[in-house]
C-alpha atoms as a PDB file:
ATOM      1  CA  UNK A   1     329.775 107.341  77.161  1.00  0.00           C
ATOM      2  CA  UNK A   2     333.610 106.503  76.761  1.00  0.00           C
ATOM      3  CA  UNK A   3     335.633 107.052  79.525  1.00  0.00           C
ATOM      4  CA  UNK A   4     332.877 106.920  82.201  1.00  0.00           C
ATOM      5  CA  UNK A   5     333.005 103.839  84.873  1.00  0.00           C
ATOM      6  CA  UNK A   6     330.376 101.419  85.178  1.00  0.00           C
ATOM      7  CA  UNK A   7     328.816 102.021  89.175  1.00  0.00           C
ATOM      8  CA  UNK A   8     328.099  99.033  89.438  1.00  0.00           C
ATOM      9  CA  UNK A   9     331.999  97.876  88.731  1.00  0.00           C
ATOM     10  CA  UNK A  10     333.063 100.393  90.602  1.00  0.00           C
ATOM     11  CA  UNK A  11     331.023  99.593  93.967  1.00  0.00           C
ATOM     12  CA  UNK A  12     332.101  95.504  93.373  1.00  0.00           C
ATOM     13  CA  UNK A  13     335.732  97.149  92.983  1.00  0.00           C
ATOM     14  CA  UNK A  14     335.373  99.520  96.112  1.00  0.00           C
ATOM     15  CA  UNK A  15     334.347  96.688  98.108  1.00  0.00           C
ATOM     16  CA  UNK A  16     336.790  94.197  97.432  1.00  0.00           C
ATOM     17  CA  UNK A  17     339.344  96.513  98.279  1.00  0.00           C
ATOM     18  CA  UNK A  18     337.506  97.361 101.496  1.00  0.00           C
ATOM     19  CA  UNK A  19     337.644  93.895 102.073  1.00  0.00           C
ATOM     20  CA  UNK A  20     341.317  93.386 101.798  1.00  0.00           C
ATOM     21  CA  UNK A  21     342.510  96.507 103.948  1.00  0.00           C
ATOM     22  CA  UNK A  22     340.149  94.617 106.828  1.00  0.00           C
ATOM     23  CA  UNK A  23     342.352  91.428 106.157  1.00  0.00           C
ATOM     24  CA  UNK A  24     345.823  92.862 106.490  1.00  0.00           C
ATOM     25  CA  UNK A  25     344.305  95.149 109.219  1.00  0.00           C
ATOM     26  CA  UNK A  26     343.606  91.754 111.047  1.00  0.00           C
ATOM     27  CA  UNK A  27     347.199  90.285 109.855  1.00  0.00           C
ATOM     28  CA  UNK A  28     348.908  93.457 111.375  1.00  0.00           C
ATOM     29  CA  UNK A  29     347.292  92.985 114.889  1.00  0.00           C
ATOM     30  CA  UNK A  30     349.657  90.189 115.813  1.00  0.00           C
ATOM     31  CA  UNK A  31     351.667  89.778 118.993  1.00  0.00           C
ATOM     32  CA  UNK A  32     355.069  91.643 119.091  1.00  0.00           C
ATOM     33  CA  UNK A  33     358.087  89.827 120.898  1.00  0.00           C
ATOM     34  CA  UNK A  34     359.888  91.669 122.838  1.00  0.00           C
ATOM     35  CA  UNK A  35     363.479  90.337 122.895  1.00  0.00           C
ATOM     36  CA  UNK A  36     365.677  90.459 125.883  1.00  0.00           C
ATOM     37  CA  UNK A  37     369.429  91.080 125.614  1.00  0.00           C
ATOM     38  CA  UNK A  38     369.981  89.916 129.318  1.00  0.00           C
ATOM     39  CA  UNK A  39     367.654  87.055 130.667  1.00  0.00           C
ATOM     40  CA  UNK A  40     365.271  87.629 133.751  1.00  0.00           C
ATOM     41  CA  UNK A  41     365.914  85.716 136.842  1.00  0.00           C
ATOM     42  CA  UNK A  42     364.067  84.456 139.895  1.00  0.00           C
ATOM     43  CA  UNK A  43     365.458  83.827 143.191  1.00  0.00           C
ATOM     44  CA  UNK A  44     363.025  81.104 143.415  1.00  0.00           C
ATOM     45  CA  UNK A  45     363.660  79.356 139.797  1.00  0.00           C
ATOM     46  CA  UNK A  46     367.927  79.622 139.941  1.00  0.00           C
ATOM     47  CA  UNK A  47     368.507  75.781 140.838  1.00  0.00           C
ATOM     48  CA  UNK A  48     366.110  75.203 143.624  1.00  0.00           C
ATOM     49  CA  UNK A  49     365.050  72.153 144.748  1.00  0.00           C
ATOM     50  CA  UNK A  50     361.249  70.662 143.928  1.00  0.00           C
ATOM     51  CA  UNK A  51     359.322  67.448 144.910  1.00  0.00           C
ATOM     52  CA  UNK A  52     356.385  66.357 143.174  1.00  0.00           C
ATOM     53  CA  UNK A  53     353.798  69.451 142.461  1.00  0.00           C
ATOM     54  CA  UNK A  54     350.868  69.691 141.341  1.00  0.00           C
ATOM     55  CA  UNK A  55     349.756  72.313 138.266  1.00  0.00           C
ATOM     56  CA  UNK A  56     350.770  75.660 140.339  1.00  0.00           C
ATOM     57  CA  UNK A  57     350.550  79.543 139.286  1.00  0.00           C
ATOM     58  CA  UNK A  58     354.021  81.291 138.454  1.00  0.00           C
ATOM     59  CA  UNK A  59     353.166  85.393 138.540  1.00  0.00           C
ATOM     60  CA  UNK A  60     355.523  86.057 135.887  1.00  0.00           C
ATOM     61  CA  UNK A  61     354.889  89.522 136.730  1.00  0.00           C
ATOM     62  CA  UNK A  62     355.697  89.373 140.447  1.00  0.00           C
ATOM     63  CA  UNK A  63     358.343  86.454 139.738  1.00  0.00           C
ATOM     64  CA  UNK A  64     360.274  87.424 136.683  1.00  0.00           C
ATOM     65  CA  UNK A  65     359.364  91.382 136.413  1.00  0.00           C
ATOM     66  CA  UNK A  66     357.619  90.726 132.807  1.00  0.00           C
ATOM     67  CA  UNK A  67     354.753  93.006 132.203  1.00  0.00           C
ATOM     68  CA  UNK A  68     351.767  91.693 133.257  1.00  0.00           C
ATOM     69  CA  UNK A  69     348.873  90.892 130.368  1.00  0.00           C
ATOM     70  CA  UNK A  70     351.969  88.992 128.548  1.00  0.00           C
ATOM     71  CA  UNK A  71     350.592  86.394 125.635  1.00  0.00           C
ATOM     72  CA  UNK A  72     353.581  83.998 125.800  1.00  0.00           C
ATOM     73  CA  UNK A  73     357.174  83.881 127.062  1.00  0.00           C
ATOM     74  CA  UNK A  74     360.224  82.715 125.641  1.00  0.00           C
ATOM     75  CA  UNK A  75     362.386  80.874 128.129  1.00  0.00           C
ATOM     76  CA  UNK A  76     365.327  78.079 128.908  1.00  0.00           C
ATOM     77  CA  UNK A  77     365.175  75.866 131.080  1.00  0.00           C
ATOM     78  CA  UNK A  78     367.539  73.460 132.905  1.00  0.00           C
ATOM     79  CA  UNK A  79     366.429  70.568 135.124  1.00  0.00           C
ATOM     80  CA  UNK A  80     367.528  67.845 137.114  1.00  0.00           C
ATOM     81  CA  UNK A  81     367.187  65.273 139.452  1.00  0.00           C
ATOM     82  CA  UNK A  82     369.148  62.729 141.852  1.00  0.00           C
ATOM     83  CA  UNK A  83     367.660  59.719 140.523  1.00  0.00           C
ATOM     84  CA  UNK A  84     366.188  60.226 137.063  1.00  0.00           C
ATOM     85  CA  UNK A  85     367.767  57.199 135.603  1.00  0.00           C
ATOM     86  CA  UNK A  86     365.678  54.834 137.207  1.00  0.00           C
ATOM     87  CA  UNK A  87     362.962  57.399 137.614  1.00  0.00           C
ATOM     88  CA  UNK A  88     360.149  59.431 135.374  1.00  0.00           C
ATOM     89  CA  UNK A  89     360.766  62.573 136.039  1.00  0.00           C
ATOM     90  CA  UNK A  90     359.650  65.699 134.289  1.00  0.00           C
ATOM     91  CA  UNK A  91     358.301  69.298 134.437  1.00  0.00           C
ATOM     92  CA  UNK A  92     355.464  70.620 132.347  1.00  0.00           C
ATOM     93  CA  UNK A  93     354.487  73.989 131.541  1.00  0.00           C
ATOM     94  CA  UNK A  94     351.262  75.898 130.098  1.00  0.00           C
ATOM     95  CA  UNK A  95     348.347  78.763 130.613  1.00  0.00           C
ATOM     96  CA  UNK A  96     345.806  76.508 131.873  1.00  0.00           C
ATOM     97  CA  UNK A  97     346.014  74.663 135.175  1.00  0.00           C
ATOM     98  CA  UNK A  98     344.940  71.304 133.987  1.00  0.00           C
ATOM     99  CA  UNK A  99     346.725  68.597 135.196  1.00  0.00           C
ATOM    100  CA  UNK A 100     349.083  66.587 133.120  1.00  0.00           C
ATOM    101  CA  UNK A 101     348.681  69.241 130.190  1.00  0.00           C
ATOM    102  CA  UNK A 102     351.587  71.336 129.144  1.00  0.00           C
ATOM    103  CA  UNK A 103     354.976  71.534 127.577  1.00  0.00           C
ATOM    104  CA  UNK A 104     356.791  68.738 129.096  1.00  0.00           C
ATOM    105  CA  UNK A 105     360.785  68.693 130.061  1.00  0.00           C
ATOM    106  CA  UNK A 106     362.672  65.584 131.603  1.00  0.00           C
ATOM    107  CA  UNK A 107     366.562  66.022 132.803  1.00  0.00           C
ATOM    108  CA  UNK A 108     368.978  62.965 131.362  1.00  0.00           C
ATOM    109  CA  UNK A 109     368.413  59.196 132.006  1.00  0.00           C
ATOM    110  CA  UNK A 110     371.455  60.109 134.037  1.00  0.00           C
ATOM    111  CA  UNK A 111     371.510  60.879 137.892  1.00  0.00           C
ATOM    112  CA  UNK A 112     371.654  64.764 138.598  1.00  0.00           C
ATOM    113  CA  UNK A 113     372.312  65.278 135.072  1.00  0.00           C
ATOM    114  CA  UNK A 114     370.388  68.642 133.425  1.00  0.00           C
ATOM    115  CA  UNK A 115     368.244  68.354 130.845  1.00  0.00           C
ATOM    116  CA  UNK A 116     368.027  71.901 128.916  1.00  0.00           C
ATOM    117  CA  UNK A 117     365.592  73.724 126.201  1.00  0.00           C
ATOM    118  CA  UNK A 118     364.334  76.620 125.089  1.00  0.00           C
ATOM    119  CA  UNK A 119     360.405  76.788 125.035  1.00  0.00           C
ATOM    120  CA  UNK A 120     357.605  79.126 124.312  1.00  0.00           C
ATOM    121  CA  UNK A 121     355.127  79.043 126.556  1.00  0.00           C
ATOM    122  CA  UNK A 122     351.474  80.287 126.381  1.00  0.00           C
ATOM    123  CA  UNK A 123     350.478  82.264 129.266  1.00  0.00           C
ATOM    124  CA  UNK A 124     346.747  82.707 130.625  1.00  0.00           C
ATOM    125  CA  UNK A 125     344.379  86.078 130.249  1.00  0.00           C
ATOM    126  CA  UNK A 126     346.659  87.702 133.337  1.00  0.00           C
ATOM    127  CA  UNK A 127     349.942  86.621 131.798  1.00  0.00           C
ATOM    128  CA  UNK A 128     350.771  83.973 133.974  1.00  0.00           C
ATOM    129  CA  UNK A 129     351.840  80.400 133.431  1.00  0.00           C
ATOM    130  CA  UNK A 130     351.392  77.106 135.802  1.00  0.00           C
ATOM    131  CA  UNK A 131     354.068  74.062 136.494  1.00  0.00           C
ATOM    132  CA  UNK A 132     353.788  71.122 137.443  1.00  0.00           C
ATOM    133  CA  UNK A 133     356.272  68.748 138.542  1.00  0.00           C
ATOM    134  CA  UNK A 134     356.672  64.658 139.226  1.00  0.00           C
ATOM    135  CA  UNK A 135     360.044  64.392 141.194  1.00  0.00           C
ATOM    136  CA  UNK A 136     361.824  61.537 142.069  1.00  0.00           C
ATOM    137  CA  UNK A 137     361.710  61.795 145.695  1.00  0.00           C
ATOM    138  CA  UNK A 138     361.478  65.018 148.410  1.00  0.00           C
ATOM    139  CA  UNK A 139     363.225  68.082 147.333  1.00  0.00           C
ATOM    140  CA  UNK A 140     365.409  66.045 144.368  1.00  0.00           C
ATOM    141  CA  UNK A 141     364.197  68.088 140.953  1.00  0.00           C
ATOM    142  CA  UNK A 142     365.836  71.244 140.381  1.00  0.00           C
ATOM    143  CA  UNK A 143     364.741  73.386 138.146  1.00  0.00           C
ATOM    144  CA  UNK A 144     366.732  76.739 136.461  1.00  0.00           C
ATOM    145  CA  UNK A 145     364.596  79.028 134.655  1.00  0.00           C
ATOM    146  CA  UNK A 146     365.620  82.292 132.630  1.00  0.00           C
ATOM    147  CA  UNK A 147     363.363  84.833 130.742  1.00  0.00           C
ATOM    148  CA  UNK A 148     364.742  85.937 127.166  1.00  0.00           C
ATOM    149  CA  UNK A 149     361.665  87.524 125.358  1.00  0.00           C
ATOM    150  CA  UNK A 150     358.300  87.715 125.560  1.00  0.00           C
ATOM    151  CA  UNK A 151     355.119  88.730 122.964  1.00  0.00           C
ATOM    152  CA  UNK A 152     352.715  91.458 124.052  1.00  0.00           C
END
């Protein structure tokens, strides 16, 4: 029987190959950024003012204008506050609204001086993401915020 194929090779061959189309199948199911060429802006996140807050909802959606559903965003951020050299000041970011849990951002050990990154933050199941803030006094931590991409 020359030039026949065992079955039994043949099913242990079939299935193999089954099983790595299912793996790049998974692989290929990944988020997809979606850059921004010009940064989304909020009225309420372009240098206003903050005093301590605890873990609060941001509706990127109603906020920023990113789709809703998002999985993370891609942003900058610039912070500051009137007396963070002899204070601990900071802002935090993250999808869940546990307290003290997050991506955390301080301005300069210099009064009124901005601190600035670029961070990707996980959002929550609606696309949303929470802040929370420890300010140095009443309305002294202000906080800029710009969109630049986002994965869906």
């Amino acid at each position: 029987m020359s030039g026949q194929l065992d079955p039994i090779e043949l099913m242990k061959t079939i299935n193999e190959l089954e099983y790595k189309i299912n793996a790049l199948a998974t692989i290929t199911k990944g988020w997809s950024f979606i850059p921004l060429t010009t940064a989304l802006t909020s009225t309420s996140w372009d240098g206003d003012s903050f005093s301590t807050t605890a873990k609060t909802l941001i509706d990127l959606s109603a906020v920023f204008g990113v789709p809703a559903g998002i999985k993370a965003v891609y942003m900058s951020l610039s912070v500051k506050d009137s007396a963070s050299q002899t204070s601990d000041t900071w802002i935090l970011l993250d999808a869940t609204d546990a307290a003290g849990v997050g991506i955390f951002l301080s301005p300069q050990y210099v009064n009124d001086r901005n601190g600035r990154a670029a961070v990707i933050v996980p959002c929550n199941a609606n696309g949303d993401i929470y802040y929370q803030i420890t300010a140095s006094g009443a309305s002294t931590f202000d906080v800029i915020i710009r969109i630049w991409g986002y994965w869906i």
